[in-house]
N, C-alpha and C. Protein backbone atom coordinates (compact mmCIF):
# COMPACT_ATOMS: atom_id res chain seq x y z
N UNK A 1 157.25 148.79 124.99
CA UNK A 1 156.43 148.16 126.02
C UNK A 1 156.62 148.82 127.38
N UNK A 2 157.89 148.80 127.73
CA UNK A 2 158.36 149.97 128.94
C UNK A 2 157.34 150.92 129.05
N UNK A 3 157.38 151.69 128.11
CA UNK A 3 157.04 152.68 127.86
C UNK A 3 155.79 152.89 128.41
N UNK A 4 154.60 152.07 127.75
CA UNK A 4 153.23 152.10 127.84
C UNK A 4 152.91 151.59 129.23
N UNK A 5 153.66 150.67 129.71
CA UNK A 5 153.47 150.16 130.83
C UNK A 5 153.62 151.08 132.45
N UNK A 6 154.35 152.35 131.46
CA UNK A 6 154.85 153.58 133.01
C UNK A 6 153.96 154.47 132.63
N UNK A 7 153.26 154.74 131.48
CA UNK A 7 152.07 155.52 131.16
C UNK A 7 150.30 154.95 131.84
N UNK A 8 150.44 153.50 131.86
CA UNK A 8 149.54 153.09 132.81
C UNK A 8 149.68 152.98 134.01
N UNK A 9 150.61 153.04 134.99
CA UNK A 9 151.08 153.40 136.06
C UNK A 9 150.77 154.59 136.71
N UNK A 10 151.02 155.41 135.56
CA UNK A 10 150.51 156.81 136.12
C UNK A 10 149.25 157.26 135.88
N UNK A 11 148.46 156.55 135.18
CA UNK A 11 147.21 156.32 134.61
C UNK A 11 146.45 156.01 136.11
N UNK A 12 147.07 155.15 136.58
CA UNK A 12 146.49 154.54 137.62
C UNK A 12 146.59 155.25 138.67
N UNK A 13 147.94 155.67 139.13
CA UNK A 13 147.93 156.94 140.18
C UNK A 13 146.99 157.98 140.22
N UNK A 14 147.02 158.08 138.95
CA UNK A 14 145.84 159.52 139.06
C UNK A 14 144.26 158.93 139.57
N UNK A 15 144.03 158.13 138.84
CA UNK A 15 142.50 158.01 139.24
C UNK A 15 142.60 157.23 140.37
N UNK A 16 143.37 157.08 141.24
CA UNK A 16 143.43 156.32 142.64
C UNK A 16 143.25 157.66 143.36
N UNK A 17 144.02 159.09 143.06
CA UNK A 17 144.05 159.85 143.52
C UNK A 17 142.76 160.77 143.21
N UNK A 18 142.24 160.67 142.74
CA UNK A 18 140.88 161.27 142.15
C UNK A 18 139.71 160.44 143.20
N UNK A 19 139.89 159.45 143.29
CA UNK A 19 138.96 158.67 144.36
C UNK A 19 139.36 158.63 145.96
N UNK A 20 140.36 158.65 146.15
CA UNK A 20 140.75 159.29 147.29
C UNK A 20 140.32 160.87 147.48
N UNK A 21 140.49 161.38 146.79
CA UNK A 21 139.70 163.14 146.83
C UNK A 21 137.91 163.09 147.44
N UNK A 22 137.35 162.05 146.07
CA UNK A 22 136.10 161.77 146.30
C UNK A 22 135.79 161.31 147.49
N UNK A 23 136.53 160.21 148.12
CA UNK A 23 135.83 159.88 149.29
C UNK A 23 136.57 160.44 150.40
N UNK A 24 136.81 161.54 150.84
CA UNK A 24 137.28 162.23 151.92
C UNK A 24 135.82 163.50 151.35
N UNK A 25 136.04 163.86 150.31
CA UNK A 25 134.74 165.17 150.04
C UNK A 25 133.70 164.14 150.76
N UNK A 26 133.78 163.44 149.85
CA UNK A 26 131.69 162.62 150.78
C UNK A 26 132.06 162.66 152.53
N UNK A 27 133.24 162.15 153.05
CA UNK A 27 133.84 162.14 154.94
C UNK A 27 133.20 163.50 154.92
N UNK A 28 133.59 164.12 154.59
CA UNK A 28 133.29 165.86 154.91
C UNK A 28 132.26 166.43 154.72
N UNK A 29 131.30 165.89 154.15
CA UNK A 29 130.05 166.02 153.94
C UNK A 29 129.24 165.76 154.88
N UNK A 30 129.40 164.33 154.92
CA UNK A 30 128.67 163.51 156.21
C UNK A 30 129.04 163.97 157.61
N UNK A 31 130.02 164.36 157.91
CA UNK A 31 130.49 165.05 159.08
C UNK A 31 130.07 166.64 159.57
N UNK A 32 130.19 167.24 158.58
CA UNK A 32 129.16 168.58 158.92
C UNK A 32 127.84 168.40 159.05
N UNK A 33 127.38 167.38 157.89
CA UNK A 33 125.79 167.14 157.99
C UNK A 33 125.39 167.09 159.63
N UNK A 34 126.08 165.86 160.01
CA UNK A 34 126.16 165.36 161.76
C UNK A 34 126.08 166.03 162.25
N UNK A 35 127.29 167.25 161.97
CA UNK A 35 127.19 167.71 162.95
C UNK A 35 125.93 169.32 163.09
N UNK A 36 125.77 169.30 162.00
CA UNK A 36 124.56 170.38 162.32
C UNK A 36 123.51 169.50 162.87
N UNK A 37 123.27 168.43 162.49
CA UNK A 37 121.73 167.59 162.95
C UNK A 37 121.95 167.26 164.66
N UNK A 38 123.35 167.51 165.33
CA UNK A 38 123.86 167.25 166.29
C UNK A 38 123.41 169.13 167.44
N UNK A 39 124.27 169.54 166.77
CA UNK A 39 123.92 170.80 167.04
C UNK A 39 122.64 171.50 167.73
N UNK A 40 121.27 170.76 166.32
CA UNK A 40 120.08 171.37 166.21
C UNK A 40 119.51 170.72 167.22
N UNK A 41 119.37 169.31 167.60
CA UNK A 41 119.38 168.59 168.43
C UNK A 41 119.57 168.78 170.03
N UNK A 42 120.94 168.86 169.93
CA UNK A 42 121.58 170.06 171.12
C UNK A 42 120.45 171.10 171.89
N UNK A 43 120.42 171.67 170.70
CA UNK A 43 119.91 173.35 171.23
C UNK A 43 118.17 173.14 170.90
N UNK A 44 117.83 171.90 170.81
CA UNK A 44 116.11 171.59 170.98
C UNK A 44 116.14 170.86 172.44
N UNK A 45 116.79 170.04 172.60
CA UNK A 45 116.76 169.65 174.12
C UNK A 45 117.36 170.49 174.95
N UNK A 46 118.40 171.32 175.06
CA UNK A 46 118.91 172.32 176.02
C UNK A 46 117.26 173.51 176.37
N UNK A 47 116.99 173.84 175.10
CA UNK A 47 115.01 175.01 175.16
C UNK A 47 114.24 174.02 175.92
N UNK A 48 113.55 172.83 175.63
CA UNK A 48 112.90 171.99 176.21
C UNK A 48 113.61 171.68 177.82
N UNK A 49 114.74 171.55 178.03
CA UNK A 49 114.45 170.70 179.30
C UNK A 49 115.54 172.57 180.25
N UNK A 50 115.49 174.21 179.87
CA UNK A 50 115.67 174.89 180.41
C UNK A 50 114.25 175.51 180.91
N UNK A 51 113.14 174.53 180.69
CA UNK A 51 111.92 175.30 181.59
C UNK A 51 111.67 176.57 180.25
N UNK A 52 111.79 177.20 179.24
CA UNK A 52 111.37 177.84 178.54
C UNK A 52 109.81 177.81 177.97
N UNK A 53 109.44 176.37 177.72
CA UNK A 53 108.13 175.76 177.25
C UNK A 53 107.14 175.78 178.70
C-alpha cells in the first residue's frame, strides 16, 4: 500500500508540474502577443501625430 501510495505522489508531482509549464508557456505567449500589438500601436501613433501624414 506504501508503495502505490508514493507512486501516486509522484504521479501527481509530475502532472502538477506539466501544468505549471503549460500555464507560464500560455503567460509568455500573451505577453509577447501585447507586446507587439503595443509596439505596433506605438509606432502608428508616434507616424500619425510626427506630422509625416
Amino acid at each position: 500500500m506504501s508503495e502505490e501510495k508514493k507512486a501516486n505522489v509522484v504521479d501527481e508531482s509530475v502532472i502538477k508540474g506539466n501544468e505549471a509549464e503549460e500555464f507560464i508557456k500560455k503567460i509568455a505567449i500573451k505577453i509577447i502577443i501585447s507586446m507587439a500589438i503595443l509596439i505596433v500601436g506605438v509606432g502608428i501613433a508616434v507616424y500619425y501625430t510626427s506630422g509625416a501624414v
